[in-house]
Protein backbone atom coordinates (compact mmCIF):
# COMPACT_ATOMS: atom_id res chain seq x y z
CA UNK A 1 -15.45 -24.56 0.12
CA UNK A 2 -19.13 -23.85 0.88
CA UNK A 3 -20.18 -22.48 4.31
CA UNK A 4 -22.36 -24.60 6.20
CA UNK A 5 -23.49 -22.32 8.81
CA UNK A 6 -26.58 -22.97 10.93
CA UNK A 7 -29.11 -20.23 12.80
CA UNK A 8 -31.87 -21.35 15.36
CA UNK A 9 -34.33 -21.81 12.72
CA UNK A 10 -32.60 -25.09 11.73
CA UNK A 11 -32.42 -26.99 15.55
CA UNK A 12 -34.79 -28.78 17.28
CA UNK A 13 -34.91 -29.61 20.97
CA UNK A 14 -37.47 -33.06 22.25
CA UNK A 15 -37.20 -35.43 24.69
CA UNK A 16 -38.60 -38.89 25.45
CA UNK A 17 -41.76 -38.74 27.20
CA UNK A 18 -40.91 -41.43 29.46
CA UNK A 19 -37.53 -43.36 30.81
CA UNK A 20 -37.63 -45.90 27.67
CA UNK A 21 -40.80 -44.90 25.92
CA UNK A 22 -38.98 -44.31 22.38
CA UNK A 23 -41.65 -41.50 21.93
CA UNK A 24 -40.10 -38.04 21.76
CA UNK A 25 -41.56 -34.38 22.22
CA UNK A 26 -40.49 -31.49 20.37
CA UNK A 27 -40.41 -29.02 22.76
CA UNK A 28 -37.98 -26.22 20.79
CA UNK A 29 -40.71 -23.34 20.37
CA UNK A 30 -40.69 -23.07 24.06
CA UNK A 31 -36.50 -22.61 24.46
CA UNK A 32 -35.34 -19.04 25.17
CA UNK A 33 -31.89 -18.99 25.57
CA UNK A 34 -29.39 -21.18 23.90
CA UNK A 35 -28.18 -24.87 24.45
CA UNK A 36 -24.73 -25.95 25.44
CA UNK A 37 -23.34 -29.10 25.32
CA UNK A 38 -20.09 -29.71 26.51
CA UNK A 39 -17.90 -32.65 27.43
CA UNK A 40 -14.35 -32.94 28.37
CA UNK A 41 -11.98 -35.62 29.08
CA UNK A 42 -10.98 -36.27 32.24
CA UNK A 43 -7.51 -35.92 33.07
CA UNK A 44 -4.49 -37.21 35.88
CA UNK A 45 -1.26 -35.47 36.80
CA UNK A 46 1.56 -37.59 36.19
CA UNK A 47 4.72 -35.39 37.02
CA UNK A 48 6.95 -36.80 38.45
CA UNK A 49 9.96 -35.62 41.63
CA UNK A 50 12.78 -33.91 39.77
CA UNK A 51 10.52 -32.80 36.32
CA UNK A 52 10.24 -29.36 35.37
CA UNK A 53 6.97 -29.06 34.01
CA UNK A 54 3.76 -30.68 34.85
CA UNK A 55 2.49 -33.78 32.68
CA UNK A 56 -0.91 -34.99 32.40
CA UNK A 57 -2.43 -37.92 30.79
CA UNK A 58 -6.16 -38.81 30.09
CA UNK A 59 -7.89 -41.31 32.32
CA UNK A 60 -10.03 -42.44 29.48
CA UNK A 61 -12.97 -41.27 31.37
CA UNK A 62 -15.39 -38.76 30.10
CA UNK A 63 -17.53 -35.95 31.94
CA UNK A 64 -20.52 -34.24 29.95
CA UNK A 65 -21.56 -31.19 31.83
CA UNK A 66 -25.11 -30.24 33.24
CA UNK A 67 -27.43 -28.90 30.80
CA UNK A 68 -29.39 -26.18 31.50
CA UNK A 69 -32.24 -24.37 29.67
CA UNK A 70 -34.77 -21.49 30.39
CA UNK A 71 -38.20 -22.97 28.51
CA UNK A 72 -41.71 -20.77 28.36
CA UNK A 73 -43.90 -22.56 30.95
CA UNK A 74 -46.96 -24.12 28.90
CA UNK A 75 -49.05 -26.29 31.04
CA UNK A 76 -49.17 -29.36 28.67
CA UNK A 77 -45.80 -29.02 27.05
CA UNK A 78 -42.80 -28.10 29.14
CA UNK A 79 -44.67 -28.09 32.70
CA UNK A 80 -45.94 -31.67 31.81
CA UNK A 81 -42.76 -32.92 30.23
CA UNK A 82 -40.37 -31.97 32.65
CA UNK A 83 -42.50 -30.50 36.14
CA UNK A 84 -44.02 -33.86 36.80
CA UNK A 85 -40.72 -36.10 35.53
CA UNK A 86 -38.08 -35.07 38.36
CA UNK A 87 -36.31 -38.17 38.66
CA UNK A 88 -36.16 -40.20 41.69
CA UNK A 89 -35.34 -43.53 40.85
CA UNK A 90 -31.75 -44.29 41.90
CA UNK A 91 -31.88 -47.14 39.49
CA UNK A 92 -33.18 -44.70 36.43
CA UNK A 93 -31.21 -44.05 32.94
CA UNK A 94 -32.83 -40.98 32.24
CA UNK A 95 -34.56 -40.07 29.09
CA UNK A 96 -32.93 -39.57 25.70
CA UNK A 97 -32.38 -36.32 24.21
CA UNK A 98 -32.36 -35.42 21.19
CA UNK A 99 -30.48 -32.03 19.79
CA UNK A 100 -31.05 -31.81 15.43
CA UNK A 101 -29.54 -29.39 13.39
CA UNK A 102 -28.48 -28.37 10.26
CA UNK A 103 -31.61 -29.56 8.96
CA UNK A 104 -31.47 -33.11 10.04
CA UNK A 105 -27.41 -33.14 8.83
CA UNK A 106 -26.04 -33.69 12.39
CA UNK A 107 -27.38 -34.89 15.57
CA UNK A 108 -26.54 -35.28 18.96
CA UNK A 109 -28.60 -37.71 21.68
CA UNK A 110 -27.90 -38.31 25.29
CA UNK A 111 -29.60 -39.39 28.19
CA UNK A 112 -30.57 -37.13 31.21
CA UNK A 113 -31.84 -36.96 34.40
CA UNK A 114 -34.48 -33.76 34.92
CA UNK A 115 -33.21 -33.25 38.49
CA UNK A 116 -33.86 -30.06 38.75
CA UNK A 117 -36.78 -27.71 37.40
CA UNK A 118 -37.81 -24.48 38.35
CA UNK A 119 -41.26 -22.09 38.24
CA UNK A 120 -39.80 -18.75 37.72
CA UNK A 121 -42.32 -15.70 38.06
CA UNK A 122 -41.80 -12.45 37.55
CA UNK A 123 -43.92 -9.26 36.78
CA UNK A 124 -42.41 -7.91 33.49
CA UNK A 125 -42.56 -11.20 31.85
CA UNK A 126 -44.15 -14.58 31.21
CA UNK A 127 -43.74 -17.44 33.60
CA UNK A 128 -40.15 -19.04 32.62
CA UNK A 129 -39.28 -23.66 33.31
CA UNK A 130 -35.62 -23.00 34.52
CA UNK A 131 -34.57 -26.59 34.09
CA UNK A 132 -31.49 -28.33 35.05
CA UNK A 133 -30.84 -31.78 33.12
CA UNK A 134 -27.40 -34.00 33.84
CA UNK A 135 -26.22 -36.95 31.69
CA UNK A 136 -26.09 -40.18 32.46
CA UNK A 137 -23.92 -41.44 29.42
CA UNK A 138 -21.76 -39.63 26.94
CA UNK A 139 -23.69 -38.68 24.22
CA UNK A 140 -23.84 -40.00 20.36
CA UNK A 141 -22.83 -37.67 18.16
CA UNK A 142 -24.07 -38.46 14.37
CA UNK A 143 -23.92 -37.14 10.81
CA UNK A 144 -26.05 -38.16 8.17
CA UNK A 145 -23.12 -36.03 5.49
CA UNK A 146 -19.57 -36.68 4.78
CA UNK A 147 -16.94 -34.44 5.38
């Protein structure tokens, strides 16, 4: 069975540049820590009087967790793409993201809010985006190989 391991070299971070645009950014040279995403399935307790362990059952609902990155701050990549697009429209869908790796193999795309980004300063270091982006949907997971 061959290994089909993947380092940082072979992922790419962008994002539309607009709410419906269809035009992405790349913005993965600026990333400086590591990208998580995480969903879970959302769960009910169903035990009931007299059992003697707890039951739960799935509600069918999903919930995709926050994302959050630490970018470089460049002013006409990550301040532009994500400073001056904090969302305020209630009525807004977000903008798609789009997480490739394993050169192009597998793909994951969501859409997400920027609701909350950062200018973090210090004097040992270069400016840092903190950003915090939440889902709106659950994600599409996709793979262009068979397993």
């Amino acid at each position: 069975m061959a290994n089909n391991f993947h380092g940082p070299s072979e992922v790419s971070l962008s994002i539309e540049t607009s709410v419906g645009a269809g035009a992405f950014q790349d913005f993965s040279a600026f990333v400086r820590s590591g990208i998580e995403l995480g969903h879970e399935q959302e769960r009910t307790e169903i035990t009931g009087f007299g059992a003697t362990a707890r039951k739960r059952a799935v509600t069918g609902l999903q919930n995709h967790e926050d994302i959050t990155l630490d970018l470089l701050l460049d002013d006409t990549g990550t301040y532009a793409l994500f400073m001056g697009k904090i969302d305020t429209d209630p009525d807004s869908t977000g903008r798609r993201l789009s997480v490739v790796y394993g050169s192009a193999a597998q793909s994951y795309h969501i859409s997400v809010l920027t609701v909350q980004p950062r200018l973090s300063a210090s004097l040992d270091n270069l400016q840092m985006l903190p950003i915090t982006l939440t889902p709106t949907d659950e994600g599409i997971h996709s793979s262009t190989t068979s397993t």
